[in-house]
N, C-alpha and C. Protein backbone atom coordinates (compact mmCIF):
# COMPACT_ATOMS: atom_id res chain seq x y z
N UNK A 1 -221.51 11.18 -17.37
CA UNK A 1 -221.99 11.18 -18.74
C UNK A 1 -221.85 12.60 -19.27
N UNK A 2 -221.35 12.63 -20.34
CA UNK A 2 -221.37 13.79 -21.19
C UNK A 2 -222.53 14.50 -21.40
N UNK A 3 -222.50 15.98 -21.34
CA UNK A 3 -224.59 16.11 -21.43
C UNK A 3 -224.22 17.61 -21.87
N UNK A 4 -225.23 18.24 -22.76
CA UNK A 4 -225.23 19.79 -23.15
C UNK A 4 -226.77 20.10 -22.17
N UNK A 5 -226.56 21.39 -21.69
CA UNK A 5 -227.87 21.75 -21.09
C UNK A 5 -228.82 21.84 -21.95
N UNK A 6 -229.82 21.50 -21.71
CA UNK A 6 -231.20 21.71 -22.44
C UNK A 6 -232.57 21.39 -21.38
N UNK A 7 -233.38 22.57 -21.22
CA UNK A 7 -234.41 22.70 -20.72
C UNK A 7 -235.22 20.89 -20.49
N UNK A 8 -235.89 21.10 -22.29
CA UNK A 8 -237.02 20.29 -22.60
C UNK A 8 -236.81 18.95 -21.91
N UNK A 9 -235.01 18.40 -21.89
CA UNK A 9 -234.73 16.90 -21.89
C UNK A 9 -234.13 16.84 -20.40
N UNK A 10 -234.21 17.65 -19.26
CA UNK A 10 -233.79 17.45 -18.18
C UNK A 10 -231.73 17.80 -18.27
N UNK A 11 -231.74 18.29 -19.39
CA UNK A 11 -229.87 18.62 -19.39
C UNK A 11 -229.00 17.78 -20.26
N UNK A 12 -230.07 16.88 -20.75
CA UNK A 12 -229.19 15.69 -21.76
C UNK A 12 -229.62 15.51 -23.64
N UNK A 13 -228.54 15.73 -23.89
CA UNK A 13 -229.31 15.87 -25.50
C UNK A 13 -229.00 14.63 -26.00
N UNK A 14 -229.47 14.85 -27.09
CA UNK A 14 -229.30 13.38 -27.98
C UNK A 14 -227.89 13.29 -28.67
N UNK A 15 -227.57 14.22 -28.60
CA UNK A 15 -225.76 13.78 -29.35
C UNK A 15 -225.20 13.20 -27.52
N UNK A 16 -225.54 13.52 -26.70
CA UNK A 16 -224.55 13.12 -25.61
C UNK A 16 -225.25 12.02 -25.05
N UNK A 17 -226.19 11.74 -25.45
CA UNK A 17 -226.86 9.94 -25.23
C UNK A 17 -226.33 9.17 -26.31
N UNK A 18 -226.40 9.64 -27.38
CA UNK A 18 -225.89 8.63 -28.43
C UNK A 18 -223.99 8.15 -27.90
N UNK A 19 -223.79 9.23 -27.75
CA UNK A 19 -221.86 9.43 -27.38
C UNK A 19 -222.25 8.34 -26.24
N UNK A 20 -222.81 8.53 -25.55
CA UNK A 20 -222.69 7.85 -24.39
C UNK A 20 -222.58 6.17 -24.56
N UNK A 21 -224.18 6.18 -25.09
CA UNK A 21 -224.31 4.84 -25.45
C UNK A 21 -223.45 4.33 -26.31
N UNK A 22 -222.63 4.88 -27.73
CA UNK A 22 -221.75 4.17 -28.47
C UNK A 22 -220.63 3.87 -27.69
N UNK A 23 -220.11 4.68 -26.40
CA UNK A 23 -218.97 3.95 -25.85
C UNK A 23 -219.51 3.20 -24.79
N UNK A 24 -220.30 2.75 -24.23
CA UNK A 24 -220.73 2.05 -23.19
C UNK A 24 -221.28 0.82 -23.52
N UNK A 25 -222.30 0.99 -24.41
CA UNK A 25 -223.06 -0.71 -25.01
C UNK A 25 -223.67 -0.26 -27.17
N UNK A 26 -222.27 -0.35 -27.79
CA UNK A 26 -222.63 0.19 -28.61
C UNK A 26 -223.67 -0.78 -29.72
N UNK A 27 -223.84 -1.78 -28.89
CA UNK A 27 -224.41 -2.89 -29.64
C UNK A 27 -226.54 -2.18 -29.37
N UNK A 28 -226.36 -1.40 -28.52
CA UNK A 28 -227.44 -0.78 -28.49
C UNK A 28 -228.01 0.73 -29.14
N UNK A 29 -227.45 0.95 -29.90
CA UNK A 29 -227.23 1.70 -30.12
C UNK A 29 -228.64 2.07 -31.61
N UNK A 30 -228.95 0.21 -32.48
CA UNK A 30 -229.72 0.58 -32.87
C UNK A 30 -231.44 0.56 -31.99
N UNK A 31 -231.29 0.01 -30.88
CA UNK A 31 -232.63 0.15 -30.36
C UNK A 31 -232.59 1.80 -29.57
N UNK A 32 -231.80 2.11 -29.28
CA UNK A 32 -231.95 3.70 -29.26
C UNK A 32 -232.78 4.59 -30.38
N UNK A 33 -232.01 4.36 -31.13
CA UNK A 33 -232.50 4.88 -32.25
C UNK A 33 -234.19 4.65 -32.88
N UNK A 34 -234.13 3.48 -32.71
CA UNK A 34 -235.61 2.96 -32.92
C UNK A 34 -236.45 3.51 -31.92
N UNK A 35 -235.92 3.24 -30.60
CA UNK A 35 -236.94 3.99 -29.59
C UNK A 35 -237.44 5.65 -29.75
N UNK A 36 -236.59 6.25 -29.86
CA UNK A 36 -236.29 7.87 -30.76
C UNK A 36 -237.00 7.89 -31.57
N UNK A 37 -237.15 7.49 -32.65
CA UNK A 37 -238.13 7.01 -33.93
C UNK A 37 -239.45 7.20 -33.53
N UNK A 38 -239.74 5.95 -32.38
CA UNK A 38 -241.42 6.09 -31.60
C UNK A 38 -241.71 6.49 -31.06
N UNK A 39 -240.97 7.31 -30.38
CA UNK A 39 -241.23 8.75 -29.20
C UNK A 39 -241.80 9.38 -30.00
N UNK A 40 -240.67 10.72 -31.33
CA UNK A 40 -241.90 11.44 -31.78
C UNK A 40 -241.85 11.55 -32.72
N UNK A 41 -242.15 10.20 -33.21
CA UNK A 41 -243.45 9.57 -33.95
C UNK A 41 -245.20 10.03 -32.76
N UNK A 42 -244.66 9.24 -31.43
CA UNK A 42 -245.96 9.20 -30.71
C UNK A 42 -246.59 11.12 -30.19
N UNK A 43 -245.25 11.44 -29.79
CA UNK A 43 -245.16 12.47 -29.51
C UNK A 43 -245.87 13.32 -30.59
N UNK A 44 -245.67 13.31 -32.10
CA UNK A 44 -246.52 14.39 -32.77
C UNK A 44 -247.81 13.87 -33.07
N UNK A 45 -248.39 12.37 -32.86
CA UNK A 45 -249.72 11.99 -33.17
C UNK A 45 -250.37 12.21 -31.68
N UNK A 46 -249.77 12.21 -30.28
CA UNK A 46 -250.50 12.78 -28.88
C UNK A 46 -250.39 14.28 -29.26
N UNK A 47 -249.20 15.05 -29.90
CA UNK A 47 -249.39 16.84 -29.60
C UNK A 47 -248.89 17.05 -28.18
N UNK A 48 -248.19 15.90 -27.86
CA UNK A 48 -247.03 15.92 -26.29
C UNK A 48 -246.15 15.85 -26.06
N UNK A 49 -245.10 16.01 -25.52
CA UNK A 49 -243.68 16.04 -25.54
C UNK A 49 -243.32 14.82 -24.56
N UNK A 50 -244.47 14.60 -23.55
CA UNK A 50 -244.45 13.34 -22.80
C UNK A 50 -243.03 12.11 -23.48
N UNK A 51 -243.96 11.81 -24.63
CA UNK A 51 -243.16 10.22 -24.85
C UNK A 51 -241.51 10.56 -25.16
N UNK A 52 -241.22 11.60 -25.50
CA UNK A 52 -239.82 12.40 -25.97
C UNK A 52 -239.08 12.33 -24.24
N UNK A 53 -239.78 13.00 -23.70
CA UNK A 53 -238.91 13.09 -22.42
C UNK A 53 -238.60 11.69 -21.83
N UNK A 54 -239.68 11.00 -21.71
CA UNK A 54 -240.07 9.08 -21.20
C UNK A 54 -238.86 8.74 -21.91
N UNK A 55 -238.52 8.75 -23.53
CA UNK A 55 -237.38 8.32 -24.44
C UNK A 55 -235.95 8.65 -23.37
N UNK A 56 -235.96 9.97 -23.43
CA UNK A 56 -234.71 10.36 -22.79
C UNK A 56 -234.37 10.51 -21.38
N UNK A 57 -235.14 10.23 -20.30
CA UNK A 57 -235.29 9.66 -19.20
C UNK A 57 -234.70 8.41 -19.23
N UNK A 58 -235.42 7.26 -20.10
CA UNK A 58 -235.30 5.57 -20.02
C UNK A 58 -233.49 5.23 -20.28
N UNK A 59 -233.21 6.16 -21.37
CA UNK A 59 -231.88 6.15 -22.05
C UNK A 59 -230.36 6.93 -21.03
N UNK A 60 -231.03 8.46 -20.16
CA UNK A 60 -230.16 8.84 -19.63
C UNK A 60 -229.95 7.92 -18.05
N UNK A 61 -230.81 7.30 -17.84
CA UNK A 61 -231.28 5.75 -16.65
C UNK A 61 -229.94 4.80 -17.20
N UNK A 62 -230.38 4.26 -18.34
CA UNK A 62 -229.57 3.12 -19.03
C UNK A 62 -228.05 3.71 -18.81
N UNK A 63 -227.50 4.72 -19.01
CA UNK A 63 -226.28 5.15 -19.34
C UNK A 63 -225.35 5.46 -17.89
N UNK A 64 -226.50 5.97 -16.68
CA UNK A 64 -225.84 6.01 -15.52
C UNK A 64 -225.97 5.06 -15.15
N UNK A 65 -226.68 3.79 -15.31
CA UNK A 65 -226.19 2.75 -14.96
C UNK A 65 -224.80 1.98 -15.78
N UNK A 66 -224.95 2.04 -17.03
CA UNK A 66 -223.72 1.62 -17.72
C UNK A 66 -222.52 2.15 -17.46
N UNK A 67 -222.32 3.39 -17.15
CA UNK A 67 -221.34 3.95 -16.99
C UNK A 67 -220.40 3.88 -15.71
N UNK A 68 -220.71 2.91 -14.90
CA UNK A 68 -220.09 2.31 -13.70
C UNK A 68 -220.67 0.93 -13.94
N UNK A 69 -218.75 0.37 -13.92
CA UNK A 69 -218.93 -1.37 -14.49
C UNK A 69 -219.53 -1.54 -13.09
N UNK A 70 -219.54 -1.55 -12.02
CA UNK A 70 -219.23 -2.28 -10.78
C UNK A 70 -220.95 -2.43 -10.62
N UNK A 71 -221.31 -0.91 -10.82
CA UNK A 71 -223.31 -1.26 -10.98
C UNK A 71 -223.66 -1.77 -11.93
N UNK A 72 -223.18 -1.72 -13.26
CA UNK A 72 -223.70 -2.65 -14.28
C UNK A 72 -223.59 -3.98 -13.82
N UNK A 73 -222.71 -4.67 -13.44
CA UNK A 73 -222.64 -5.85 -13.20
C UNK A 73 -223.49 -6.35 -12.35
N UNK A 74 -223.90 -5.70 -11.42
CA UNK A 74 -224.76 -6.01 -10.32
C UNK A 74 -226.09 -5.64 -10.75
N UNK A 75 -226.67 -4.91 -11.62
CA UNK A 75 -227.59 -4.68 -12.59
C UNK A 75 -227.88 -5.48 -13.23
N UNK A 76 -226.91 -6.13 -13.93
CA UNK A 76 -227.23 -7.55 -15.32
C UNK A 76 -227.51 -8.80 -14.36
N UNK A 77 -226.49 -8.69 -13.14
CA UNK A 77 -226.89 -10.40 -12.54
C UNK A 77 -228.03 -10.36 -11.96
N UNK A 78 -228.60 -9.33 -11.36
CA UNK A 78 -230.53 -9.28 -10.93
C UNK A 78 -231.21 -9.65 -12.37
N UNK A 79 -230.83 -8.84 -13.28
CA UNK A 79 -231.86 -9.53 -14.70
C UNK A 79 -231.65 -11.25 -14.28
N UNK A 80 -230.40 -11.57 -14.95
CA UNK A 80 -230.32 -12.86 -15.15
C UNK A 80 -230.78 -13.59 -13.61
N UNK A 81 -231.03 -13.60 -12.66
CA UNK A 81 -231.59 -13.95 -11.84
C UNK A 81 -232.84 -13.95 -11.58
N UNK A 82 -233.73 -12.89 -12.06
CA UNK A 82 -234.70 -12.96 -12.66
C UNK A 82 -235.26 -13.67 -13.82
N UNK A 83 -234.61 -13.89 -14.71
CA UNK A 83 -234.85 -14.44 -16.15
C UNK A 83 -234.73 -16.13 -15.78
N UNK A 84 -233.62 -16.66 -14.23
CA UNK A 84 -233.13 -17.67 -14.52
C UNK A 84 -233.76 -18.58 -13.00
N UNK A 85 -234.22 -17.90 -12.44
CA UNK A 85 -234.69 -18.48 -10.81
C UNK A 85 -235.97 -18.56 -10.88
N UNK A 86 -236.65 -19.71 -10.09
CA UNK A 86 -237.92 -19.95 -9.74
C UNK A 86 -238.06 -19.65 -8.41
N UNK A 87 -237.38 -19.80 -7.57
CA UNK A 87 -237.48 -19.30 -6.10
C UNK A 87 -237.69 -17.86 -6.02
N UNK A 88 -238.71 -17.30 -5.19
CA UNK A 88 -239.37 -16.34 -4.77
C UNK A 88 -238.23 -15.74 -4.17
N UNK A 89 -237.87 -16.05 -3.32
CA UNK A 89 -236.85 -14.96 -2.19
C UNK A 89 -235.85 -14.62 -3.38
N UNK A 90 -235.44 -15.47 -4.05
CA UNK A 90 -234.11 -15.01 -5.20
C UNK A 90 -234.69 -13.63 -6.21
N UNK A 91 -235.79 -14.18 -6.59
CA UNK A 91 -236.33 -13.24 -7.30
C UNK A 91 -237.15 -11.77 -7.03
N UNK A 92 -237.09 -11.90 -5.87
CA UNK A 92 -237.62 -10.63 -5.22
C UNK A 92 -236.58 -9.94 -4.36
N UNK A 93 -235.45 -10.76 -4.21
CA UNK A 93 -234.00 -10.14 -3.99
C UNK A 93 -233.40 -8.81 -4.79
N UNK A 94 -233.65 -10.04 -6.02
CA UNK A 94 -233.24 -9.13 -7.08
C UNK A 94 -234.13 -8.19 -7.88
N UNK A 95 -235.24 -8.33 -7.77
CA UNK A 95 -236.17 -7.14 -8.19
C UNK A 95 -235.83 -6.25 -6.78
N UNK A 96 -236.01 -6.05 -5.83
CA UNK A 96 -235.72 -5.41 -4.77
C UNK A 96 -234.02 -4.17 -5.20
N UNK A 97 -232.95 -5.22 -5.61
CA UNK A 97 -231.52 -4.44 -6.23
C UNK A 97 -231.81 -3.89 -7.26
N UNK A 98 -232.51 -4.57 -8.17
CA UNK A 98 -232.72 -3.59 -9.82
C UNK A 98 -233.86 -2.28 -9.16
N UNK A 99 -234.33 -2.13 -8.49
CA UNK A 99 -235.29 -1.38 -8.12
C UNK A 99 -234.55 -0.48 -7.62
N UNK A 100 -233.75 -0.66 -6.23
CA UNK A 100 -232.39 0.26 -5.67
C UNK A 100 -231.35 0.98 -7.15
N UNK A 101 -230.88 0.34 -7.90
CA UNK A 101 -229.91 0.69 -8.61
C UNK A 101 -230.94 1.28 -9.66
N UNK A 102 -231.87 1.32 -10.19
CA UNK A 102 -232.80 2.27 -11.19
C UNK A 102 -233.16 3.89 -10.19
N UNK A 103 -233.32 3.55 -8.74
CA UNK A 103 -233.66 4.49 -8.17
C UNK A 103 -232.19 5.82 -7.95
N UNK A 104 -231.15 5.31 -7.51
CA UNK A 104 -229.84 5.57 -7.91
C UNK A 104 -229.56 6.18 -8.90
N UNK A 105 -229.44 5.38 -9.84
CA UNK A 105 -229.27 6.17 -11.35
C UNK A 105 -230.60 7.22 -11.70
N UNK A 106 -231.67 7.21 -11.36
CA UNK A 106 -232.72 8.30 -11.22
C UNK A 106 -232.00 9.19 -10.48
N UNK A 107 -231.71 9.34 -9.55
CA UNK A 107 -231.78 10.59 -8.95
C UNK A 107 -229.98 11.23 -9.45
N UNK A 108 -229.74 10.19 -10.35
CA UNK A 108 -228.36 11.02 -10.55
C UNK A 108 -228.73 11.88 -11.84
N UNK A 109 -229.52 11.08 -12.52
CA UNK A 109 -230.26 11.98 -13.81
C UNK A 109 -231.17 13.38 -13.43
N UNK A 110 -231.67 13.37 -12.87
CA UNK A 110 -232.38 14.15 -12.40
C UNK A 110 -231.67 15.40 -11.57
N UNK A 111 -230.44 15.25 -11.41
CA UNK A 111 -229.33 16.34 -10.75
C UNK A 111 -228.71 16.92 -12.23
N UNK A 112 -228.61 16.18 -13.24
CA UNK A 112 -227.98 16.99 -14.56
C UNK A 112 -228.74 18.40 -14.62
């Protein structure tokens, strides 16, 4: 992922999340924005930078996962296996992989 250094956001700014996200899932692009909006929004009614960083954490997560089809794919079929199974072992399979592949893409964010 494309990223300018910056202290506050862990190394990722908002022009290189937006870049990111418009070539990866640009259909998301307005709930980004909206989320951005309620960060600080929340952020100047707490007097915290908390919900700003939480924003750009959740988003630079989303993007290292998007940004490799091979984990996205294996990312979306745990949702939909989740969304679509009643069996326990299926569904705790796949919460178990979405849990691995969020942890993954964490620690790749967290190296920017």
């Amino acid at each position: 992922m494309p990223h300018d250094t910056n202290r506050a956001t862990g190394g990722v700014t908002l022009p290189a999340l937006r870049s990111a996200v418009a070539a990866l899932a640009p259909a998301k692009l307005p709930e980004l924005v909206e989320e951005m909006q309620q960060a600080f929004d929340r952020a100047g009614q707490d007097g915290s930078t908390a919900p700003i960083r939480m924003f750009y954490r959740r988003w630079a997560i989303f993007v290292a996962i998007e940004r490799d089809p091979a984990r996205a794919a294996r990312f979306h079929a745990a949702e939909q296996v989740l969304e679509s199974s009643e069996a326990g072992n299926d569904r705790q399979a796949a919460v178990r992989l979405i849990g691995s592949i969020v942890r993954t893409a964490q620690c790749e964010v967290e190296a920017l």
